[in-house]
Protein backbone atom coordinates (compact mmCIF):
# COMPACT_ATOMS: atom_id res chain seq x y z
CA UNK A 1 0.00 0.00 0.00
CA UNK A 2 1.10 3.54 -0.95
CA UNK A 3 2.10 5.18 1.86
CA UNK A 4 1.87 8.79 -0.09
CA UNK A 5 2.83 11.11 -3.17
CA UNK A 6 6.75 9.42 -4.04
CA UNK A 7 6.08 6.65 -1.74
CA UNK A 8 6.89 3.74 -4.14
CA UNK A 9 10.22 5.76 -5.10
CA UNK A 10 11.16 6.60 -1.65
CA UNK A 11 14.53 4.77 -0.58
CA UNK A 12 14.35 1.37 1.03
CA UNK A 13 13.90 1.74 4.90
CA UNK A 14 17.33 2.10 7.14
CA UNK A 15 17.55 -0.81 9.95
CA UNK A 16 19.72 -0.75 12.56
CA UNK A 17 22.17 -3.07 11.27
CA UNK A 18 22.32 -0.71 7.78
CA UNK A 19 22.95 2.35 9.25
CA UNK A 20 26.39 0.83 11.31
CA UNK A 21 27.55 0.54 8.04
CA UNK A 22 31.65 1.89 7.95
CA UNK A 23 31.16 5.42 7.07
CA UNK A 24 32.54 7.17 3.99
CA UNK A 25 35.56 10.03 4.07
CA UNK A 26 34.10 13.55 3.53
CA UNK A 27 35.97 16.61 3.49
CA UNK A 28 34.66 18.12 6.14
CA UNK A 29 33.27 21.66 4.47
CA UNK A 30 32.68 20.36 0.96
CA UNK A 31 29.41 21.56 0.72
CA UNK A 32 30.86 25.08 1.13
CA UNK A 33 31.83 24.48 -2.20
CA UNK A 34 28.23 25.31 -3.45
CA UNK A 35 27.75 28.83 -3.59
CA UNK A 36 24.25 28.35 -2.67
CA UNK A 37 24.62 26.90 0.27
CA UNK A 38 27.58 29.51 0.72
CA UNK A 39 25.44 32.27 0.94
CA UNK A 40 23.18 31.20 3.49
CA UNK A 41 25.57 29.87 5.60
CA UNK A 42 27.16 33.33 5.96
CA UNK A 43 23.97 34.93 7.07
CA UNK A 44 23.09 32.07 9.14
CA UNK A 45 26.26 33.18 10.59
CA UNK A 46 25.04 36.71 11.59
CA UNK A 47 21.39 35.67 12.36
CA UNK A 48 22.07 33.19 14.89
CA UNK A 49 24.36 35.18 17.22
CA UNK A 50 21.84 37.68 17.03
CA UNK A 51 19.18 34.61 18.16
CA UNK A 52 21.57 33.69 21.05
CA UNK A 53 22.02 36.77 22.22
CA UNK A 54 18.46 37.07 22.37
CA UNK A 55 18.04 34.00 24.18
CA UNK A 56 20.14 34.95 26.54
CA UNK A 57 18.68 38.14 27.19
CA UNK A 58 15.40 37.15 27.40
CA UNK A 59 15.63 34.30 29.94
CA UNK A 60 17.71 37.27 31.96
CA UNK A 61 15.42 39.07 31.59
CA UNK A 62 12.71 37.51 32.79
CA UNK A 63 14.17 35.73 35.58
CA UNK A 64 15.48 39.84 36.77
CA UNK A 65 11.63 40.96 36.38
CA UNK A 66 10.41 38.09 38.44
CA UNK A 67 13.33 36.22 40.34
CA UNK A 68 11.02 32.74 39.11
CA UNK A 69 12.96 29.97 37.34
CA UNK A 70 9.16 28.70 36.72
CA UNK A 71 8.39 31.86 34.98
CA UNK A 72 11.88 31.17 32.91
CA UNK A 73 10.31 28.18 31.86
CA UNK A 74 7.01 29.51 30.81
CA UNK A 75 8.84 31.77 28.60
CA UNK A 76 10.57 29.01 27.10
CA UNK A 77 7.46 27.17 26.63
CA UNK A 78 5.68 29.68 25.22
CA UNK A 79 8.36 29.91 22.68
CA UNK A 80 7.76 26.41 21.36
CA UNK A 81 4.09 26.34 22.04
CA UNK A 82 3.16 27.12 18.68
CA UNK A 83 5.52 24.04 17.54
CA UNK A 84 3.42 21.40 19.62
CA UNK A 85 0.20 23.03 18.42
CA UNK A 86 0.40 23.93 14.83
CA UNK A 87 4.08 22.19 13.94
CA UNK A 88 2.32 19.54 11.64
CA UNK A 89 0.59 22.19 10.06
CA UNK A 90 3.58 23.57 8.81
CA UNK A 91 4.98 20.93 7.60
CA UNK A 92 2.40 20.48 5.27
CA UNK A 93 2.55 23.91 4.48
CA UNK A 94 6.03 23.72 3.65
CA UNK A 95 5.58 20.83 1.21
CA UNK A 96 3.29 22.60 -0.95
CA UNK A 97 5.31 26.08 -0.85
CA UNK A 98 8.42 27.12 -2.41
CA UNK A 99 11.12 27.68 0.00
CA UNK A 100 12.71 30.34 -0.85
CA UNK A 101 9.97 33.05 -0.52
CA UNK A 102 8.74 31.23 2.15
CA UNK A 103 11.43 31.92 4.45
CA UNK A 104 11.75 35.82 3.37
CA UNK A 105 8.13 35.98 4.75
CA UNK A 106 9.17 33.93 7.95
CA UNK A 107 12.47 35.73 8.47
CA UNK A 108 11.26 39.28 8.42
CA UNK A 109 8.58 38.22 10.98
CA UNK A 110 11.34 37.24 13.14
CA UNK A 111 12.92 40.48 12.89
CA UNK A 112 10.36 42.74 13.76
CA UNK A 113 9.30 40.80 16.99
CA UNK A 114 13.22 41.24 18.23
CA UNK A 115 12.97 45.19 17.49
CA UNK A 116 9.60 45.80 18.98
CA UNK A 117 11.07 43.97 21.83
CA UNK A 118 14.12 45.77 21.99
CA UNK A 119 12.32 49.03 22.02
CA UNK A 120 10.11 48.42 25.07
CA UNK A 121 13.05 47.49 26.91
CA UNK A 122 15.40 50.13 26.09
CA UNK A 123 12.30 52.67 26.29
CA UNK A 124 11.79 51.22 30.37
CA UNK A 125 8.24 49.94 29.22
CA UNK A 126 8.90 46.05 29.32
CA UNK A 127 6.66 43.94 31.49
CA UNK A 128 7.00 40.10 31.60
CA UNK A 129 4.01 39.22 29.57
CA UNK A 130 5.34 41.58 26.04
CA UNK A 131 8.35 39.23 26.63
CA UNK A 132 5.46 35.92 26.73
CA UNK A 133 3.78 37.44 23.50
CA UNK A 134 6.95 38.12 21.73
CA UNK A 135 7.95 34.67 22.24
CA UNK A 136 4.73 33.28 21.50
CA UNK A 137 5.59 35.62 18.41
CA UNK A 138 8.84 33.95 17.17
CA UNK A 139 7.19 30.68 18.13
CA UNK A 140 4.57 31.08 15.43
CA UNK A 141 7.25 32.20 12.83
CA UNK A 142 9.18 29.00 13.61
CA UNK A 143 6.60 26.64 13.31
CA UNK A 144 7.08 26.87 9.57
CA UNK A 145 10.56 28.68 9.17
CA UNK A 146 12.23 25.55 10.76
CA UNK A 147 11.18 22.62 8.64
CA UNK A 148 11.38 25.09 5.49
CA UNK A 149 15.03 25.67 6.61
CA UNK A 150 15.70 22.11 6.87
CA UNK A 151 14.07 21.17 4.13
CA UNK A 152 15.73 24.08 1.85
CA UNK A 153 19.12 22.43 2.70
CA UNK A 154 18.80 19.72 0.55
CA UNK A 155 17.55 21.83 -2.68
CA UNK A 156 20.81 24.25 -2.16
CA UNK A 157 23.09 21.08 -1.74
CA UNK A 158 21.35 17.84 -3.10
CA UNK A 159 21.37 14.17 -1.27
CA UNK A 160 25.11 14.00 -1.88
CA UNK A 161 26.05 16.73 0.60
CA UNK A 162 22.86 16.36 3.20
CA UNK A 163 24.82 15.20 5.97
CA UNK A 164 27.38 17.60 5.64
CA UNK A 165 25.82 20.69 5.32
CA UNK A 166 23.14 19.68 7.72
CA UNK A 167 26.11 18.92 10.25
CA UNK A 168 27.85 22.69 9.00
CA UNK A 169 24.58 24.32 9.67
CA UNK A 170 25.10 22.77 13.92
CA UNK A 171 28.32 23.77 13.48
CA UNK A 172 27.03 27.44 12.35
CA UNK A 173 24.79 27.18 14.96
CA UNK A 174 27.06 26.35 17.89
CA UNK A 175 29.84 29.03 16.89
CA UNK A 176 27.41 31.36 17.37
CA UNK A 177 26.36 30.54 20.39
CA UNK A 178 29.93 30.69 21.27
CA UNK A 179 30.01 34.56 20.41
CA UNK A 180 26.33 35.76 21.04
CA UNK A 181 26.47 34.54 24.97
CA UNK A 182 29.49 35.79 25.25
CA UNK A 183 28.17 39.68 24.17
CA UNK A 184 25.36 39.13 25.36
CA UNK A 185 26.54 39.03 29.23
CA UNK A 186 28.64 42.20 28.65
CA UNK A 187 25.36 44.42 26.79
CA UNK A 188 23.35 43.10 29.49
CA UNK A 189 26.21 43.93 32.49
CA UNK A 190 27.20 47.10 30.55
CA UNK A 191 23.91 48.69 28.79
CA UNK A 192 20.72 46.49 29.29
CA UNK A 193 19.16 43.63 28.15
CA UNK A 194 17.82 45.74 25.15
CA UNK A 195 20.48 46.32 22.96
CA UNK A 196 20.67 42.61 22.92
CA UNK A 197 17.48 42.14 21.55
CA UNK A 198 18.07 45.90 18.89
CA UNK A 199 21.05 43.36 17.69
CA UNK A 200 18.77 40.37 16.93
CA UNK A 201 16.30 42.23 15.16
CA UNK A 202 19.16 43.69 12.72
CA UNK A 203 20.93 40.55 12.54
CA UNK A 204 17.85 38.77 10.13
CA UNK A 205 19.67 42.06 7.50
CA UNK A 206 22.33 39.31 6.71
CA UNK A 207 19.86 35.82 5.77
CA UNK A 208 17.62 38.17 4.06
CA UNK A 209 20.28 39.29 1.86
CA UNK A 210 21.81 35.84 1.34
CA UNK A 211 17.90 34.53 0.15
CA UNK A 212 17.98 37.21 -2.05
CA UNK A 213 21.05 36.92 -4.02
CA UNK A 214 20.82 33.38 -4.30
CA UNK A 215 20.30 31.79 -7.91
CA UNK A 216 17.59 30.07 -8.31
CA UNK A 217 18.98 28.32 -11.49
CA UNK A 218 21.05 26.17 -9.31
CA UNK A 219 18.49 24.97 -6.48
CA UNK A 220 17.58 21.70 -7.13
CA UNK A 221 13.58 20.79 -8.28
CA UNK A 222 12.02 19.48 -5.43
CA UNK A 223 8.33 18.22 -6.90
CA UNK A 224 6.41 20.00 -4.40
CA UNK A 225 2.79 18.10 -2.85
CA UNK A 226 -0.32 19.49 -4.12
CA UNK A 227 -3.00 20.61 -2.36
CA UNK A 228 -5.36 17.94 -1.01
CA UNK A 229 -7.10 16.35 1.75
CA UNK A 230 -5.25 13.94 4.01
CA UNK A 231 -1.76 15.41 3.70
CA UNK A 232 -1.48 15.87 7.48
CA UNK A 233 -2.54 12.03 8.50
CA UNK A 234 -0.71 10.63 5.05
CA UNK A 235 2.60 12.06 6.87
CA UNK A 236 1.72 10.43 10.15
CA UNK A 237 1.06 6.92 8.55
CA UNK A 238 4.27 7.30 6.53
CA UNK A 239 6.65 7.62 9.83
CA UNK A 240 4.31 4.98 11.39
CA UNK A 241 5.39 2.99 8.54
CA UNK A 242 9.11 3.15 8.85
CA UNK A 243 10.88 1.96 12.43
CA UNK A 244 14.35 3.97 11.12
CA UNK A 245 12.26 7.05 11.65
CA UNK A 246 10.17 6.86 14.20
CA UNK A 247 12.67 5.39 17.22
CA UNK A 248 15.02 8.17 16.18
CA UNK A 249 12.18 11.13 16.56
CA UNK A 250 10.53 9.28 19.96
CA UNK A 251 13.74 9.22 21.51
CA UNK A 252 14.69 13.15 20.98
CA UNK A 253 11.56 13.77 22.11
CA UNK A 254 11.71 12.52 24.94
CA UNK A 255 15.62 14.22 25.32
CA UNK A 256 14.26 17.39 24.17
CA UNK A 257 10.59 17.44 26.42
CA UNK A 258 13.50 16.69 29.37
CA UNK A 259 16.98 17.24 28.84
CA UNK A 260 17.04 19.95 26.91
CA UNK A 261 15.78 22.88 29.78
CA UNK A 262 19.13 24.41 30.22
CA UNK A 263 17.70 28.13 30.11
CA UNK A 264 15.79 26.99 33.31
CA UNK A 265 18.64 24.87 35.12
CA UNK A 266 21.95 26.94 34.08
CA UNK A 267 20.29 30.47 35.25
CA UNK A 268 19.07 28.54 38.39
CA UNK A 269 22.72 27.44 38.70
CA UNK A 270 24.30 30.58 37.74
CA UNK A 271 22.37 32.50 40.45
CA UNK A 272 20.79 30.26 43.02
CA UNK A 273 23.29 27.82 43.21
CA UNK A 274 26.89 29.23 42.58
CA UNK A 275 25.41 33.22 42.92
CA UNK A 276 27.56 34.31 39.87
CA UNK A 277 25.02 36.53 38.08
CA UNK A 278 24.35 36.69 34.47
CA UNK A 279 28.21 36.44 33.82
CA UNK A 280 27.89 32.65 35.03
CA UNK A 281 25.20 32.05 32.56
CA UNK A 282 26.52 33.29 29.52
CA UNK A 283 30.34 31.63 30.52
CA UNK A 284 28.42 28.61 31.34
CA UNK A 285 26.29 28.42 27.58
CA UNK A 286 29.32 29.72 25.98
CA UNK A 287 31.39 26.27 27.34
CA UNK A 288 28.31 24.35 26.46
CA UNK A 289 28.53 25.83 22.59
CA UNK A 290 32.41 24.60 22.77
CA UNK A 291 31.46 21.60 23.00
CA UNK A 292 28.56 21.37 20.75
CA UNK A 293 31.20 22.95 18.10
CA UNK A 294 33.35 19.79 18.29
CA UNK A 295 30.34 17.63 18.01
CA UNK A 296 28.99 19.59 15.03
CA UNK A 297 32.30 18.84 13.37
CA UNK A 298 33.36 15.62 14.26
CA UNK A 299 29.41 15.05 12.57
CA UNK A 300 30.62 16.67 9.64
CA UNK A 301 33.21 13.90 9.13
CA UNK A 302 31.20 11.11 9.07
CA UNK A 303 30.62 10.15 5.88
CA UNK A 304 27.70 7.62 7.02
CA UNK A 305 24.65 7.95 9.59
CA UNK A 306 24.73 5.27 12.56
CA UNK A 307 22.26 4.80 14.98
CA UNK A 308 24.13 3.28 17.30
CA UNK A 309 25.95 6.94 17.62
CA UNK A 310 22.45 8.16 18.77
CA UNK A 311 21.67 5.73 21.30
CA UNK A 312 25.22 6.37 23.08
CA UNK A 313 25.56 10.00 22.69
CA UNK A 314 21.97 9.77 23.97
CA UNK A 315 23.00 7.67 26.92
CA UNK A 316 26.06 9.87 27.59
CA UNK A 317 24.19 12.75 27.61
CA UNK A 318 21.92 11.96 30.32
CA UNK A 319 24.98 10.38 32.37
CA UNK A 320 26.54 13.84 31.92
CA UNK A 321 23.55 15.61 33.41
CA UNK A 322 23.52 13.53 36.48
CA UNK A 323 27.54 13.87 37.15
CA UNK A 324 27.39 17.82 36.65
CA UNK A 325 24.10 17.83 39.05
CA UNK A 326 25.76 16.79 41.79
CA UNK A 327 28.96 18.72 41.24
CA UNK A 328 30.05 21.07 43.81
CA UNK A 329 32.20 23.07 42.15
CA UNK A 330 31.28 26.22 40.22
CA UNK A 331 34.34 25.46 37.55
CA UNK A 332 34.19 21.64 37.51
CA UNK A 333 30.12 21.76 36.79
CA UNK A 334 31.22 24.88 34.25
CA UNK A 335 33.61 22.03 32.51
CA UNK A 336 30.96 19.17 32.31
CA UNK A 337 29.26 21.69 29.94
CA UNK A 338 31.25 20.74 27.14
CA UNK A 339 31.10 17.06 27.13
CA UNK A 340 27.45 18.12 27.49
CA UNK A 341 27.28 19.84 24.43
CA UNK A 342 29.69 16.84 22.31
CA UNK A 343 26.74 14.73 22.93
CA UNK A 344 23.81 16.80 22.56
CA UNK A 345 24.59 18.17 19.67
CA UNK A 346 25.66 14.49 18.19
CA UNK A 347 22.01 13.31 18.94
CA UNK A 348 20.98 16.34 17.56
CA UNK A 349 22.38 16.05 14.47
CA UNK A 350 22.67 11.90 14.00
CA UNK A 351 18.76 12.03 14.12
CA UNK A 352 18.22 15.02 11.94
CA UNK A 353 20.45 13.32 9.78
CA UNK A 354 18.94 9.85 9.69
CA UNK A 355 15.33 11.10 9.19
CA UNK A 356 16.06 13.59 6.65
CA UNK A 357 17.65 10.88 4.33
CA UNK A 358 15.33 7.88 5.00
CA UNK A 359 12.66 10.43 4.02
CA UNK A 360 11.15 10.87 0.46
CA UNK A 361 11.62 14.11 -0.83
CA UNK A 362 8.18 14.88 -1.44
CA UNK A 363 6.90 13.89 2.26
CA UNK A 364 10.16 15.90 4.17
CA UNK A 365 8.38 18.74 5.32
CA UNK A 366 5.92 16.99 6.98
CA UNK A 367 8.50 14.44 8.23
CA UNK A 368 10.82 17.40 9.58
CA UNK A 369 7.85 19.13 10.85
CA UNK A 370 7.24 16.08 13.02
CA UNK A 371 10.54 15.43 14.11
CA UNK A 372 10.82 19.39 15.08
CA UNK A 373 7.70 19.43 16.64
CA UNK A 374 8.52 16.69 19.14
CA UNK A 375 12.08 17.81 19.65
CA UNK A 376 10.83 21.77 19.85
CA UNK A 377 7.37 20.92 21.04
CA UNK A 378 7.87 19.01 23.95
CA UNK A 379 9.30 21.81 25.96
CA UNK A 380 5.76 23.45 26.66
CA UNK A 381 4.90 19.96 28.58
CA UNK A 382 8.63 19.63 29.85
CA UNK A 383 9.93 23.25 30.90
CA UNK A 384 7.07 24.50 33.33
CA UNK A 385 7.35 21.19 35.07
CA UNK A 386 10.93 21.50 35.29
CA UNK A 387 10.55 24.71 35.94
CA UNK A 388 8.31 23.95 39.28
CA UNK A 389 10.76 21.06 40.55
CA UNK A 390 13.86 23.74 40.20
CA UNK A 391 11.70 25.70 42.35
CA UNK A 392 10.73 23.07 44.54
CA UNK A 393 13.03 21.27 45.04
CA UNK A 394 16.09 22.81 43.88
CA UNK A 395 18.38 23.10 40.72
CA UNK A 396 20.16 19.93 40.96
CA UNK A 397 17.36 17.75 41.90
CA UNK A 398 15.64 18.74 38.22
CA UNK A 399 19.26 18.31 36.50
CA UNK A 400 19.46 15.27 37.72
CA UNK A 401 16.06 14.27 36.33
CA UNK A 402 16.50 15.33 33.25
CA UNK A 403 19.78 13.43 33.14
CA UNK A 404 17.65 10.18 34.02
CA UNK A 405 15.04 9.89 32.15
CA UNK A 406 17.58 10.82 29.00
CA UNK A 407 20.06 8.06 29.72
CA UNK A 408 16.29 6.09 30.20
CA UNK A 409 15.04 6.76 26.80
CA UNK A 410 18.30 6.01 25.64
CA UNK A 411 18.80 2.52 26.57
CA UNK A 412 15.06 1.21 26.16
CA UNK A 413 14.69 2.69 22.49
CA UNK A 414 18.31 1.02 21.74
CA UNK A 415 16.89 -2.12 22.48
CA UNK A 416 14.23 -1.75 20.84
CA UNK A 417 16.04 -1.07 17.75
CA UNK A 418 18.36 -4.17 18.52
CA UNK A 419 15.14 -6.25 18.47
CA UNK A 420 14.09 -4.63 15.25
CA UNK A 421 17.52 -5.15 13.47
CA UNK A 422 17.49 -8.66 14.74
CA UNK A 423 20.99 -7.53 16.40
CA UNK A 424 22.36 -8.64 20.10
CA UNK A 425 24.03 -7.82 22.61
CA UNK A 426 28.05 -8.82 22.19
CA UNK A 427 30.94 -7.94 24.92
CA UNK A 428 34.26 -9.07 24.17
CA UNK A 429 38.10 -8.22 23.95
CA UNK A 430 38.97 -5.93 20.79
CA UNK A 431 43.41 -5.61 20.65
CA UNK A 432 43.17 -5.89 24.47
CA UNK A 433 40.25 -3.23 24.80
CA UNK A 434 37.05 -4.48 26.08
CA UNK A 435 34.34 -3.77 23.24
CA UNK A 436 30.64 -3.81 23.75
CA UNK A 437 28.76 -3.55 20.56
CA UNK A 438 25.32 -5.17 18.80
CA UNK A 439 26.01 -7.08 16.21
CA UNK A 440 23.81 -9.51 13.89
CA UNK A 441 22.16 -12.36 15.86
CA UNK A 442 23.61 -14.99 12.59
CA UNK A 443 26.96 -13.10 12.61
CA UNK A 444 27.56 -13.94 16.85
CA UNK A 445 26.12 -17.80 15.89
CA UNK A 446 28.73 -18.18 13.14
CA UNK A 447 31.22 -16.62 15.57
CA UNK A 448 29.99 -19.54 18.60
CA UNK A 449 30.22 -22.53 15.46
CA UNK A 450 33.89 -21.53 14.54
């Protein structure tokens, strides 16, 4: 049975076993080659350290107007509100729009929410709730800017260079976040939270730009879905369909509705637990963007997607949390923030990856929708609760949750894939190293026979 427009020519379903495959050499920015893609890397550049700084003013922001770490987190969930609510929605959206205009429309809406923001602060009129509507705002703006941008990535590039350029565009990402923090705690220690914001809002000048002087000669035709009834539930049956893409976007869900709350647990830290101010917080999401740099580009090596990757960078991700919840010391838990970010951003990227090529090219907006949407859209359900337990019961009592139920979903979705792939458990000696690895149920028999 047809599971929807391309179906029959989609590629054959990734297992387990499939995806462990020995991965290909890649030059590791060979998709920078493409001018293209070129272009809107640069303003991707610009744009996001304008978004961090933004984050990172707004979370200040409205943990200074009213000292809550639950009202931190219902700004945060607010933000991705929109995503849980409407995120399929865009997807189809994006699958019957062209991409291009599409995200000058979604960009420019971006922009103008950071500037009206940035003027009631700077003008002394900012109350906590224009900070909940404007990121309700940008919440509504992402729900289709995001899969369009992931989506767009393979028209500038082709299936060729997916995996690299989607790994370059975490790698963008995180070396932002390695600058915009880093401003951001000297506007807001030096002039105010609203500059920050004035700086986001002019920042969407550069992607804008990039969009516009791109040709659209080279983009690559994408047959784009018609209009019709169904599309929405045709996307959900096609992911229900396929194993290799629904364990992968269950099990960041589950990461991202839990493990992913850092604006509420590192301002808690920064001022309730080590009382470092907003210095602390940006030092301590700068270290964290470090180490989500490395990931990003070790990603961008691998020539091959491997699920196994997830499930331990999932499982060493929520071990991380718990060790840097219980750490005492303001520099040791400001360390643990870059292993942190190695394997969040690797399970970040290793899913993104693995869904956007086991997906036909004619269903990937609603499949990225999806996956964004439960990534994104499980922090209105996850950051007010962890929001009230940091209150309740303290900072490292909701780290350490998190960490738990990461390193959880981790090793219950592995086996489940294990069980899928027909693969076991094997732990043995490997040039006097001890190895633990699945392999192929037939493969361990043969092994047993010789």
């Amino acid at each position: 049975m047809s599971s929807g427009p391309g179906a029959d020519s989609a590629p054959a379903p990734a297992t387990p076993d499939s995806l462990s495959a020995p991965p290909r050499k890649s030059s590791m920015f060979s998709s920078l080659r493409i001018r293209n893609y070129r272009l809107f890397f640069i303003g991707q550049v610009v744009s996001n350290t304008g978004t961090w700084m933004q984050r990172i003013a707004q979370d200040w922001l409205v943990l200074s107007l009213t000292g809550s770490s639950a009202a931190v987190g219902i700004t945060t969930a607010l933000q991705f509100l929109p995503m849980l609510l409407f995120g399929l929605y865009g997807g189809v959206l994006v699958d019957r729009l062209p991409k291009r205009p599409t995200l000058l429309v979604t960009q420019s809406a971006m922009a103008l929410t950071g500037l009206v923001l940035a003027f009631l602060t700077i003008s002394g009129h900012v109350q906590v709730w224009h900070v909940y509507v404007a990121a309700f705002a940008v919440g509504l703006a992402t729900v289709v800017d995001n899969p369009a941008r992931q989506s767009f990535v393979s028209e500038m590039v082709g299936p060729e260079q997916l995996q690299n350029a989607v790994s370059l565009n975490s790698a963008n990402f995180q070396s932002a976040r390695l600058v915009g923090p880093a401003v951001a705690g000297v506007l807001i220690t030096g002039v105010g939270t609203g500059w920050a914001f004035l700086f986001n809002g002019l920042s969407f000048v550069a992607p804008l730009a990039s969009l516009l002087l791109m040709r659209g000669r080279d983009l690559k035709a994408v047959q784009r879905a018609p209009r019709g009834k169904g599309q929405l539930r045709e996307g959900l049956h096609y992911v229900a369909g396929r194993p290799d893409l629904i364990w992968p976007i269950v099990l960041v869900g589950f990461i991202g509705t839990f493990g992913f709350n850092f604006p509420v647990w590192l301002s808690a830290y920064a001022d309730d637990i080590f009382h470092a101010g907003a210095g602390a917080y940006s030092l301590f999401n700068t270290l964290m963007a470090v180490g989500s740099l490395v990931g990003a580009l070790l990603a961008a090596r691998r020539g091959t997607t491997r699920l196994r990757v997830l499930i331990a960078a999932a499982a060493a991700f929520g071990l991380l949390e718990i060790v840097a919840a219980v750490t005492p010391s303001y520099w040791l838990f400001a360390l643990l923030m870059i292993p942190i970010g190695i394997a969040g951003l690797t399970v970040n990227v290793t899913a993104n990856t693995a869904v956007q090529m086991g997906t036909d090219p004619a269903m990937r907006g609603r499949v990225m929708a999806l996956f964004m949407m439960v990534f994104m859209g499980g922090t209105p359900v996850g950051a007010p609760i962890v929001g009230w337990i940091t209150d309740a019961y303290g900072p490292r009592v909701s780290f350490a949750l998190g960490g738990v139920v990461a390193a959880a979903a981790a090793a219950t979705i592995g086996l489940v894939l294990a069980r899928i792939g027909d693969l076991r458990l094997s732990v043995g000696w490997n040039h006097g190293h001890p190895s633990v690895a699945f392999v192929p149920r037939d493969r361990e028999q043969l092994t047993a026979a010789a």
